[in-house]
PDB file of N, CA and C in Angstrom:
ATOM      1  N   UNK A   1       0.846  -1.172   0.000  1.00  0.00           N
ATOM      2  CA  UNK A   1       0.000   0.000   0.000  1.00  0.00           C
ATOM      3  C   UNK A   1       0.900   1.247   0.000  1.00  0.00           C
ATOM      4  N   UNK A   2       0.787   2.266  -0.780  1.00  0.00           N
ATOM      5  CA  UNK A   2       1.208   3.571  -1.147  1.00  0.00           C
ATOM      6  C   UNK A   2       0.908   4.421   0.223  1.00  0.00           C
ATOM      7  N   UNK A   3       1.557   5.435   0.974  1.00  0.00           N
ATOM      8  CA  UNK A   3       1.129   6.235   1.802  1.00  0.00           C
ATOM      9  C   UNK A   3       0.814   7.302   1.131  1.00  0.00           C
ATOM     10  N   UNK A   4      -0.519   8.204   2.220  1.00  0.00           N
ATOM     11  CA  UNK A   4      -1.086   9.100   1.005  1.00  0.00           C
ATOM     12  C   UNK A   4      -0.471   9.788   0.730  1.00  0.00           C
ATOM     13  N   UNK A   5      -0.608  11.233  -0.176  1.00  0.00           N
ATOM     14  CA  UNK A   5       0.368  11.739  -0.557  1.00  0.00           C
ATOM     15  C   UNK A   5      -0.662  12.960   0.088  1.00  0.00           C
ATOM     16  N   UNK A   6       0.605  14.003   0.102  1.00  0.00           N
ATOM     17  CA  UNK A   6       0.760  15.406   0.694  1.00  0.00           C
ATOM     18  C   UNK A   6       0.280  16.568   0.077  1.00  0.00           C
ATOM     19  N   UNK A   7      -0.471  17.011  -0.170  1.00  0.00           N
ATOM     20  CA  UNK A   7      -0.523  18.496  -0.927  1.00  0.00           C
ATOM     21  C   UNK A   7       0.762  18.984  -1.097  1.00  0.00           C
ATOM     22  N   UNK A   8       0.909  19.980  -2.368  1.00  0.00           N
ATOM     23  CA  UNK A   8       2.032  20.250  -2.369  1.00  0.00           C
ATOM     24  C   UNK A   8       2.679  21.434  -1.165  1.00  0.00           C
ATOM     25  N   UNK A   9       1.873  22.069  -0.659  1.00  0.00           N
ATOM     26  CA  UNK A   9       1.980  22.643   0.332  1.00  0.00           C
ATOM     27  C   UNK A   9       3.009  22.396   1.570  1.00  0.00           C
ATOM     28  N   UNK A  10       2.433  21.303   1.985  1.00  0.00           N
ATOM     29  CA  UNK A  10       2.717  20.491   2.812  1.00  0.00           C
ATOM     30  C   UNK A  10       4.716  20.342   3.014  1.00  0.00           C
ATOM     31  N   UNK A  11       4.751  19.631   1.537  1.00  0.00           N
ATOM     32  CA  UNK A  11       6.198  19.691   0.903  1.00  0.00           C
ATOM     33  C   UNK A  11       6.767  20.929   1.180  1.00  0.00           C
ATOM     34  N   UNK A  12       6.392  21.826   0.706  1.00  0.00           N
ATOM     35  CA  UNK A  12       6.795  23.368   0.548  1.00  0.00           C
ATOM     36  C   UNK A  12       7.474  23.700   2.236  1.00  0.00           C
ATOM     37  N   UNK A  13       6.361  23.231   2.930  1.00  0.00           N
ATOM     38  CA  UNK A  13       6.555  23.776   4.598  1.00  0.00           C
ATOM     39  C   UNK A  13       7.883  22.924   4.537  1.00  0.00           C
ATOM     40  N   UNK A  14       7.859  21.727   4.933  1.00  0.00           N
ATOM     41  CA  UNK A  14       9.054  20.626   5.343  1.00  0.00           C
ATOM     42  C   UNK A  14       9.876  21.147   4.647  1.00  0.00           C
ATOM     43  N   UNK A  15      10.445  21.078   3.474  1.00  0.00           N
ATOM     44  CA  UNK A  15      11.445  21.491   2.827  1.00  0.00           C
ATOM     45  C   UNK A  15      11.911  22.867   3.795  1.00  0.00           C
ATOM     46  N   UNK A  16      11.315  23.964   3.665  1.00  0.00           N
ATOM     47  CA  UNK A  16      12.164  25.431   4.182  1.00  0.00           C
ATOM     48  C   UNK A  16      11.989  25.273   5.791  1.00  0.00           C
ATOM     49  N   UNK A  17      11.098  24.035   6.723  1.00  0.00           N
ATOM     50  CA  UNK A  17      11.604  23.853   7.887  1.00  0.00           C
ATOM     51  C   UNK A  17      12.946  23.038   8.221  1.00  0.00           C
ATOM     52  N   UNK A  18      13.217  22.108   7.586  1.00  0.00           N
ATOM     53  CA  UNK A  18      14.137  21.514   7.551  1.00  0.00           C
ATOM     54  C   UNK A  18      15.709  22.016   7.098  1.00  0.00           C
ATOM     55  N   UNK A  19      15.292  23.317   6.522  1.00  0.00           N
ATOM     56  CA  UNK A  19      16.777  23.978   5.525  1.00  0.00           C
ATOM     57  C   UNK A  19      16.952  24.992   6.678  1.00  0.00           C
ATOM     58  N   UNK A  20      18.297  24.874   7.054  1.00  0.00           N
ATOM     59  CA  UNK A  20      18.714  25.777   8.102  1.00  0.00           C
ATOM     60  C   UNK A  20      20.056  26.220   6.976  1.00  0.00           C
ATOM     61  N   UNK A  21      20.318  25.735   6.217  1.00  0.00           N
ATOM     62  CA  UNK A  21      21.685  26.607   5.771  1.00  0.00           C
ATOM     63  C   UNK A  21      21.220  27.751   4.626  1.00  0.00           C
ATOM     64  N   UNK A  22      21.467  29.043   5.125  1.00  0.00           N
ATOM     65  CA  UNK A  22      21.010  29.669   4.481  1.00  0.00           C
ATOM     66  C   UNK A  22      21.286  29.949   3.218  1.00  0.00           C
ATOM     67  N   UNK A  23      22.623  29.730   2.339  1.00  0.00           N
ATOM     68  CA  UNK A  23      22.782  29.509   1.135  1.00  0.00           C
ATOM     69  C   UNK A  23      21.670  28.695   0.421  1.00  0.00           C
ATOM     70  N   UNK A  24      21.784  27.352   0.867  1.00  0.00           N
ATOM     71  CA  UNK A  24      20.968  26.147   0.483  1.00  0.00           C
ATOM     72  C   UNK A  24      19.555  26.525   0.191  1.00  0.00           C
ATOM     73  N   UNK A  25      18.851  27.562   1.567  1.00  0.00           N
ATOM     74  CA  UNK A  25      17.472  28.211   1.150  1.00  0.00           C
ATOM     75  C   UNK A  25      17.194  29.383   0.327  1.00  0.00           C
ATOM     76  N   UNK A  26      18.501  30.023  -0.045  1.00  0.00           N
ATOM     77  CA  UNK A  26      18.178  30.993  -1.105  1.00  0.00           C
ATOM     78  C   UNK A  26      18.334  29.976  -2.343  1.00  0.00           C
ATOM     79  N   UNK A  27      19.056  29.462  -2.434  1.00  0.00           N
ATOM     80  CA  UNK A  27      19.096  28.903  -3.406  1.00  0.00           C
ATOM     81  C   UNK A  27      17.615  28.330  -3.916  1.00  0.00           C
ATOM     82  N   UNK A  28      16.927  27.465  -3.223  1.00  0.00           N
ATOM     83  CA  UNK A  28      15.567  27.025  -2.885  1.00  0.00           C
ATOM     84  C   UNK A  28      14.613  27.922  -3.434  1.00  0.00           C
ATOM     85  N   UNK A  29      14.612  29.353  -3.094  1.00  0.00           N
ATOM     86  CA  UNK A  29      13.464  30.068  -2.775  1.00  0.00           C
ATOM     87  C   UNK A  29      13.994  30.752  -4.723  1.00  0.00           C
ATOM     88  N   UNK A  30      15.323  30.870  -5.313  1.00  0.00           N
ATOM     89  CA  UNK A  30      15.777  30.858  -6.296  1.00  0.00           C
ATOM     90  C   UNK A  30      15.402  30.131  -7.252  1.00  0.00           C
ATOM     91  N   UNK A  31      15.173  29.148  -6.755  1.00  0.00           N
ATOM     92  CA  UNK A  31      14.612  27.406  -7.728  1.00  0.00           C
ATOM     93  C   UNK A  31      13.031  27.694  -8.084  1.00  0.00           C
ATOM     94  N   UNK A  32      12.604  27.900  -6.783  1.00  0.00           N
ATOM     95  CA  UNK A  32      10.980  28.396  -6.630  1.00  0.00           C
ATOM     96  C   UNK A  32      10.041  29.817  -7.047  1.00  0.00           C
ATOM     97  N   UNK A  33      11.059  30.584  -6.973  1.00  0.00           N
ATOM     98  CA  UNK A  33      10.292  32.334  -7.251  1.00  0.00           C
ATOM     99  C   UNK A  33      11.092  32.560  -8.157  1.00  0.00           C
ATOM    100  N   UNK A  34      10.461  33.793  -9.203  1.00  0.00           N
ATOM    101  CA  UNK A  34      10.982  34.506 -10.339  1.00  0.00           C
ATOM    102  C   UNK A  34      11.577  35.669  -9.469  1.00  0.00           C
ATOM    103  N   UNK A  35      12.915  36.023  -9.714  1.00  0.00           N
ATOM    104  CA  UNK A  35      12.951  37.410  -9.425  1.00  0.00           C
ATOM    105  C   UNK A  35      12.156  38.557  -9.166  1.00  0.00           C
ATOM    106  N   UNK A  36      11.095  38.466  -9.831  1.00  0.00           N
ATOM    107  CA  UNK A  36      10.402  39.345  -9.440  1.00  0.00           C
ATOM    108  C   UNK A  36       8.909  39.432  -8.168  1.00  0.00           C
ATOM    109  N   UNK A  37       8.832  37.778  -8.215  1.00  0.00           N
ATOM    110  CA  UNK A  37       8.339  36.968  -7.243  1.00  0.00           C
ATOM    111  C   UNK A  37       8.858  37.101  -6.153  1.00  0.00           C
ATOM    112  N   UNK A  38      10.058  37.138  -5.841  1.00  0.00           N
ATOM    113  CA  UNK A  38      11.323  37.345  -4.529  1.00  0.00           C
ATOM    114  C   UNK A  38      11.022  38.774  -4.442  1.00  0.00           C
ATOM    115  N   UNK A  39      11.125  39.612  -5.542  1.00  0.00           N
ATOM    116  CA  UNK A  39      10.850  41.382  -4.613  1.00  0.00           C
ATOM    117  C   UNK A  39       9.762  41.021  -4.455  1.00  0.00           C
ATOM    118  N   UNK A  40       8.549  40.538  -4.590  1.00  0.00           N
ATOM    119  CA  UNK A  40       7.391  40.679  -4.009  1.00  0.00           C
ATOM    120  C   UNK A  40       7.297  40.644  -2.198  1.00  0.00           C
ATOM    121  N   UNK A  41       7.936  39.104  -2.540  1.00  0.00           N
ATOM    122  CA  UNK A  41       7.838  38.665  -0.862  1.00  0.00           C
ATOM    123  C   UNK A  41       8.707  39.193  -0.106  1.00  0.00           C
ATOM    124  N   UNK A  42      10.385  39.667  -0.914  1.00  0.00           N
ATOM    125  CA  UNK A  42      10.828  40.480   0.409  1.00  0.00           C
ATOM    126  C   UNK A  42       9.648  42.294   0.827  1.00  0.00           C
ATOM    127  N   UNK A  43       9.247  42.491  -0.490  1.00  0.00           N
ATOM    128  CA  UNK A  43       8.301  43.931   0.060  1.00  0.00           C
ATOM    129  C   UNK A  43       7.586  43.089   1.331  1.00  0.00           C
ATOM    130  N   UNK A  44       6.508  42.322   1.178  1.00  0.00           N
ATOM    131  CA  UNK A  44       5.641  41.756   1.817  1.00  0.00           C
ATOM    132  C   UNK A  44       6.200  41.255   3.356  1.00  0.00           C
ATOM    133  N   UNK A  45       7.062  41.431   3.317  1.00  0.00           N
ATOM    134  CA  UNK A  45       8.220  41.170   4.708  1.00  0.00           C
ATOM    135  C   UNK A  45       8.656  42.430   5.171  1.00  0.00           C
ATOM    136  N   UNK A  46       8.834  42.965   4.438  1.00  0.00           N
ATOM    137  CA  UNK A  46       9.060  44.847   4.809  1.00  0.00           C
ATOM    138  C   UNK A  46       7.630  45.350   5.702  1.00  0.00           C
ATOM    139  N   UNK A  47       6.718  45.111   4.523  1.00  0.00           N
ATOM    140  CA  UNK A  47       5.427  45.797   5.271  1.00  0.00           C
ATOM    141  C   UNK A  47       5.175  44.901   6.501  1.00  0.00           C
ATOM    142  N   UNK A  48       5.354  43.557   6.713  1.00  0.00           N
ATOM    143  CA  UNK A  48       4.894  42.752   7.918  1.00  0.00           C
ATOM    144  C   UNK A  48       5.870  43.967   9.556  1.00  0.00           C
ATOM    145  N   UNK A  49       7.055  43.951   8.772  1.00  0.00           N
ATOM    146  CA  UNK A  49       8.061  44.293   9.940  1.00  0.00           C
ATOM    147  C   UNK A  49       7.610  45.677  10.429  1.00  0.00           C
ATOM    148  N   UNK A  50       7.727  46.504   9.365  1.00  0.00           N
ATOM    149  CA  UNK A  50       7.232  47.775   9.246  1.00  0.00           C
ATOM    150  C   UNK A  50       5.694  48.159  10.290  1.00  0.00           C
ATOM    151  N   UNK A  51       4.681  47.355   9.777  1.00  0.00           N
ATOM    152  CA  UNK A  51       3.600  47.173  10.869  1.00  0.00           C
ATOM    153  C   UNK A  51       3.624  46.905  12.015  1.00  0.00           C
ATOM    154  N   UNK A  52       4.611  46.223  12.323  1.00  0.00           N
ATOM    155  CA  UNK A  52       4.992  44.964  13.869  1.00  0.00           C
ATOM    156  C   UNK A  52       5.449  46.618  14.568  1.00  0.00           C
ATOM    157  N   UNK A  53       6.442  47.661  13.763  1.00  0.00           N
ATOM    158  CA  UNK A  53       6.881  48.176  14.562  1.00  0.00           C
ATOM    159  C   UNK A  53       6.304  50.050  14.707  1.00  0.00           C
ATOM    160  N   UNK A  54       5.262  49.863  14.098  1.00  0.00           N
ATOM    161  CA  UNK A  54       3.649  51.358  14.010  1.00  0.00           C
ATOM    162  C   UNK A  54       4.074  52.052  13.415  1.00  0.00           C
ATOM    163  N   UNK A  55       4.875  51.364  12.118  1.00  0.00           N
ATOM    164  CA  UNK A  55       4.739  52.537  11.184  1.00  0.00           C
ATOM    165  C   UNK A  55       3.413  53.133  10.672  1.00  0.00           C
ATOM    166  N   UNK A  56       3.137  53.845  10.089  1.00  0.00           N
ATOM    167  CA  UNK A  56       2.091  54.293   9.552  1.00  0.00           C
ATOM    168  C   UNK A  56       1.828  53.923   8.060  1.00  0.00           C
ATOM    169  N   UNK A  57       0.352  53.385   7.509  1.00  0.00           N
ATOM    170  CA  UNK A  57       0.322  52.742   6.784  1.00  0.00           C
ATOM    171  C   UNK A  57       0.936  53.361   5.427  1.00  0.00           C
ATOM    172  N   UNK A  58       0.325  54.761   5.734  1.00  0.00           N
ATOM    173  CA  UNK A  58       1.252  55.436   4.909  1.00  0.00           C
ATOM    174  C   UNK A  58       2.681  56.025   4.200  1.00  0.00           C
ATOM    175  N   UNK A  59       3.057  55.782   5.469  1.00  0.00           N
ATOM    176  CA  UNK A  59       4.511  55.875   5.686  1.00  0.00           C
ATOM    177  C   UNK A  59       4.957  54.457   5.062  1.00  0.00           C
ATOM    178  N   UNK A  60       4.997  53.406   5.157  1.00  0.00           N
ATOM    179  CA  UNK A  60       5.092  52.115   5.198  1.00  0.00           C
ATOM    180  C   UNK A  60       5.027  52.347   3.250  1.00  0.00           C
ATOM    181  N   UNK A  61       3.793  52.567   2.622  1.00  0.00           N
ATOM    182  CA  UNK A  61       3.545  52.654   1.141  1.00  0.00           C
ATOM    183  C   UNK A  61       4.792  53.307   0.478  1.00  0.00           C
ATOM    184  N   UNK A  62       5.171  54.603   0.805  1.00  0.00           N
ATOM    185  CA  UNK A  62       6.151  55.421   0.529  1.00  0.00           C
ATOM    186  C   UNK A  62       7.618  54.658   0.800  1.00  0.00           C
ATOM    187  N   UNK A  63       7.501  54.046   1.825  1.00  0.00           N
ATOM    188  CA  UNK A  63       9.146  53.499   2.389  1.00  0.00           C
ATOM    189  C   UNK A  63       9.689  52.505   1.494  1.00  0.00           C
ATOM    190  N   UNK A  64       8.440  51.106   0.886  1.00  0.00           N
ATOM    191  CA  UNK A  64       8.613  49.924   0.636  1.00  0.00           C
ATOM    192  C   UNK A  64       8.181  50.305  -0.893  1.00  0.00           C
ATOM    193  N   UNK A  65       7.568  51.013  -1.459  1.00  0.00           N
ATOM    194  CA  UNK A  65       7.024  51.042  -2.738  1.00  0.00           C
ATOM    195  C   UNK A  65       6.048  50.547  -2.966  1.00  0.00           C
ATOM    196  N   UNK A  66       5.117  50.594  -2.177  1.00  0.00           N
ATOM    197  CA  UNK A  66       3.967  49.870  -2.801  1.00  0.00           C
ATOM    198  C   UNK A  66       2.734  50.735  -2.470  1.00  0.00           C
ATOM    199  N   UNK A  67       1.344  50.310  -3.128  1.00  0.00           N
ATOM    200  CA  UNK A  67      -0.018  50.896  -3.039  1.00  0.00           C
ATOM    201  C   UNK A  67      -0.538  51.007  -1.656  1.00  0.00           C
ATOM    202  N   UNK A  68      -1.283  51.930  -1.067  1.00  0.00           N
ATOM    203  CA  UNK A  68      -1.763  51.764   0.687  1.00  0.00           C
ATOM    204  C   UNK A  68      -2.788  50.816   0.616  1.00  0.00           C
ATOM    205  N   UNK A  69      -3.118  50.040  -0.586  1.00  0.00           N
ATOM    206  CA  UNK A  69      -3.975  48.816  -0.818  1.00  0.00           C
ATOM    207  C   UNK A  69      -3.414  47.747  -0.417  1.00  0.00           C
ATOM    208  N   UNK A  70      -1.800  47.602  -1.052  1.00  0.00           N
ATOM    209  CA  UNK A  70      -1.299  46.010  -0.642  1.00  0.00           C
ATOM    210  C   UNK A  70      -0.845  46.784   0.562  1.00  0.00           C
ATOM    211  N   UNK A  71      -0.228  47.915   1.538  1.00  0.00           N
ATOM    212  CA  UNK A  71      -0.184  47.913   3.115  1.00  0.00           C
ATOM    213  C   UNK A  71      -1.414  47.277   3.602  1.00  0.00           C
ATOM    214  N   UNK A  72      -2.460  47.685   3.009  1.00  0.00           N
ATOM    215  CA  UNK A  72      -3.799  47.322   3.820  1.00  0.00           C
ATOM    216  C   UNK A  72      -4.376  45.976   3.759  1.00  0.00           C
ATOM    217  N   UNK A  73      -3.638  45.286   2.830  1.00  0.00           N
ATOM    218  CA  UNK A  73      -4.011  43.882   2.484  1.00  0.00           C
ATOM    219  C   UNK A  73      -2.853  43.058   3.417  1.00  0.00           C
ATOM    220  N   UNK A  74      -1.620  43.779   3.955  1.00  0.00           N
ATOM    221  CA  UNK A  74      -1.113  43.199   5.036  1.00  0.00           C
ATOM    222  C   UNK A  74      -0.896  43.391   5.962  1.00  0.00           C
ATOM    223  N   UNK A  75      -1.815  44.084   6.749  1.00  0.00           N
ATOM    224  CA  UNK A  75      -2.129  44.812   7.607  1.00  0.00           C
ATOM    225  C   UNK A  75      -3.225  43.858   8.011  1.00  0.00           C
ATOM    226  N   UNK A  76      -3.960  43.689   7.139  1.00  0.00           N
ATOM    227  CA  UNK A  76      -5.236  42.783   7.285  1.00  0.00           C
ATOM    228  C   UNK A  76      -4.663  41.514   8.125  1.00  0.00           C
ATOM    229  N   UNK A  77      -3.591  41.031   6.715  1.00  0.00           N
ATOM    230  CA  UNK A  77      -3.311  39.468   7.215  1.00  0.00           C
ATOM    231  C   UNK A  77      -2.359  39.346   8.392  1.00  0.00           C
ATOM    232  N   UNK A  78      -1.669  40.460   8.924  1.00  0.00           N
ATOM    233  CA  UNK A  78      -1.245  40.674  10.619  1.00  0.00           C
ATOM    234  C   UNK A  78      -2.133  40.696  11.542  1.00  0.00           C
ATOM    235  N   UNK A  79      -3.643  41.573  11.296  1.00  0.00           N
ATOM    236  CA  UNK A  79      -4.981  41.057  12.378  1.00  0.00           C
ATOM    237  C   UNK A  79      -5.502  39.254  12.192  1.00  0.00           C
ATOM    238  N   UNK A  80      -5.158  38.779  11.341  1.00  0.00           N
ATOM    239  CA  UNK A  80      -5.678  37.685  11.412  1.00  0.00           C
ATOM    240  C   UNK A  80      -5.280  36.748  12.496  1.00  0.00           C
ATOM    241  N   UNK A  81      -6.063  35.787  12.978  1.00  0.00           N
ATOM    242  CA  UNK A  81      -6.012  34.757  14.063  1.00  0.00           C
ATOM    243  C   UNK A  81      -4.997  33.819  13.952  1.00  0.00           C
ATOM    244  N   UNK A  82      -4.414  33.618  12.560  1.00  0.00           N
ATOM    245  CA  UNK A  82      -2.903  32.759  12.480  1.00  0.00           C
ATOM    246  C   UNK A  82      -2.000  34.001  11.921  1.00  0.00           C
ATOM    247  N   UNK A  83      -1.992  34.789  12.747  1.00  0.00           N
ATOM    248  CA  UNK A  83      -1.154  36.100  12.218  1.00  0.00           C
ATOM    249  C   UNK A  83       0.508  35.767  12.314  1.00  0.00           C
ATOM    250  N   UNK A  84       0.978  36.990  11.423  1.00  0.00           N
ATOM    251  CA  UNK A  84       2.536  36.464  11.322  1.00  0.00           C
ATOM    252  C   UNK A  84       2.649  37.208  12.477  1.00  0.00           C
ATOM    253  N   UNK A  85       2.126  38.186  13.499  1.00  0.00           N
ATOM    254  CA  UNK A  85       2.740  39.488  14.160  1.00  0.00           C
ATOM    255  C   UNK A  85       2.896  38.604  15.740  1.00  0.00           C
ATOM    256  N   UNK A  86       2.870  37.351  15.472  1.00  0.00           N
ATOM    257  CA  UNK A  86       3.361  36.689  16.499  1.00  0.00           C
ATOM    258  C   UNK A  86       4.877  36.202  16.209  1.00  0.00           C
ATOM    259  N   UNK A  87       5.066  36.317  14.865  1.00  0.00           N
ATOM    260  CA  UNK A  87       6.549  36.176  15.022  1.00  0.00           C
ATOM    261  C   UNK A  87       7.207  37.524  14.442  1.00  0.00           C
ATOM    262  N   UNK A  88       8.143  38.186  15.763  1.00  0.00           N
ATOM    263  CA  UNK A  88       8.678  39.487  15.801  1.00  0.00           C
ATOM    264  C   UNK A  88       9.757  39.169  14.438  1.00  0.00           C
ATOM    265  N   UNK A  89       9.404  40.445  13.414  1.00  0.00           N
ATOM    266  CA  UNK A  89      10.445  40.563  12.486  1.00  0.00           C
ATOM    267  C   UNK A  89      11.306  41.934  12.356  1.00  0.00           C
ATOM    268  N   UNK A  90      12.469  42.238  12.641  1.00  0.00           N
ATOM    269  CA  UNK A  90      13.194  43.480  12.052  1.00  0.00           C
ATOM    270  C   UNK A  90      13.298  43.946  10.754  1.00  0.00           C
ATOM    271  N   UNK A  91      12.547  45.059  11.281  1.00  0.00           N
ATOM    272  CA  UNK A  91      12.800  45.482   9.654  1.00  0.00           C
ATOM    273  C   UNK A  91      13.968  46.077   8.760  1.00  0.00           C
ATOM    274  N   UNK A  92      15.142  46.144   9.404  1.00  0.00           N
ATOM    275  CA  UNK A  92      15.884  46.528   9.420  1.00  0.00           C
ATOM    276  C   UNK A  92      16.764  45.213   8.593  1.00  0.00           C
ATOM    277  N   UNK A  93      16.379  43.865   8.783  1.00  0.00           N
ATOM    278  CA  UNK A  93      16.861  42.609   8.118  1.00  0.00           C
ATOM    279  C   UNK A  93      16.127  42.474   6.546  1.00  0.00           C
ATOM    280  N   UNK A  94      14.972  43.242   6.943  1.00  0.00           N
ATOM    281  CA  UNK A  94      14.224  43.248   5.466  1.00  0.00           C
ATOM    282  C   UNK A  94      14.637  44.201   4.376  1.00  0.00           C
ATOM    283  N   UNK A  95      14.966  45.446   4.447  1.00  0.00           N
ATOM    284  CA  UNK A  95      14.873  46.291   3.932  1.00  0.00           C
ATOM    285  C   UNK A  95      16.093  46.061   2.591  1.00  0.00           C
ATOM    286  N   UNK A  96      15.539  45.016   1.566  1.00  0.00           N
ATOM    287  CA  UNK A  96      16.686  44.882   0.728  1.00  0.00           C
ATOM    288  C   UNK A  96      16.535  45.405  -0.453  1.00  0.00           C
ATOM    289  N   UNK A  97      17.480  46.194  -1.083  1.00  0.00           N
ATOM    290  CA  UNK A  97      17.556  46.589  -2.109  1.00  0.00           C
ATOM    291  C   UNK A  97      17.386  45.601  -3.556  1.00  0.00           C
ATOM    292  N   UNK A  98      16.479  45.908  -4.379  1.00  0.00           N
ATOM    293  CA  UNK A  98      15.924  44.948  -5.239  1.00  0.00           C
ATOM    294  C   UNK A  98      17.079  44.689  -6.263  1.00  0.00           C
ATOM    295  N   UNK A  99      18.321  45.205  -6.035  1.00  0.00           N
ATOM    296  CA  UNK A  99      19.677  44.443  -6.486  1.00  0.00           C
ATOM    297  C   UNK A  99      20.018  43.333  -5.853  1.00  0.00           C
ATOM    298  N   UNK A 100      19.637  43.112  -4.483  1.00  0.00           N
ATOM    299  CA  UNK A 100      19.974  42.053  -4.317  1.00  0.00           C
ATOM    300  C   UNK A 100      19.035  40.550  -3.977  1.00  0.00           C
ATOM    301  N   UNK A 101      18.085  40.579  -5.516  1.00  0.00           N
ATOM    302  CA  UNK A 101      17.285  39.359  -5.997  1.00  0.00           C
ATOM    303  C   UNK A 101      18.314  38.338  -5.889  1.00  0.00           C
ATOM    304  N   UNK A 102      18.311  36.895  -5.344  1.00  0.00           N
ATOM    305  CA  UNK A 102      18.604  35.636  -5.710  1.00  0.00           C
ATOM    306  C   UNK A 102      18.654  35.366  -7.100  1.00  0.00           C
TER     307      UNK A 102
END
């Protein structure tokens, strides 16, 4: 008998829980996102940090480059009940210049 199989999801989690060397996970997240996919999610990590620490939503749009729509669309998903704003992020680790895409 076959064991069931996993959503791909599932995979996705294990894989980047299991990768502690951080070369190995850029590389990964390199394999997985388009360049331009990677500035997405590092913005989307900017605005998480940025929020965690009261910036203003506005302020936050102007800082990271983006619409006060996607602040407000992660702003949203920080009130949510499996929120990321339980895990403290610096924003100061985020703030990467879109030269330096994987």
């Amino acid at each position: 008998m076959t064991p069931p199989k996993q959503p791909p999801e599932h995979y996705l989690l294990t894989l980047l829980q299991q990768t502690t060397d951080q070369e190995r996970l850029a590389a990964i997240l390199g394999a997985l996102l388009s360049p331009k996919e990677q500035q997405e999610l590092y913005k989307r990590l900017q605005i998480f940090a940025l929020l965690q620490q009261g910036t203003t939503q506005r302020d936050i749009s102007t800082t990271v480059g983006v619409s006060l729509v996607t602040v407000s669309r992660g702003a949203k998903a920080t009130n949510s009940t499996t929120s990321i704003s339980s895990y403290p992020i610096s924003a100061k680790n985020f703030l990467i210049p879109t030269s330096n895409i994987i």
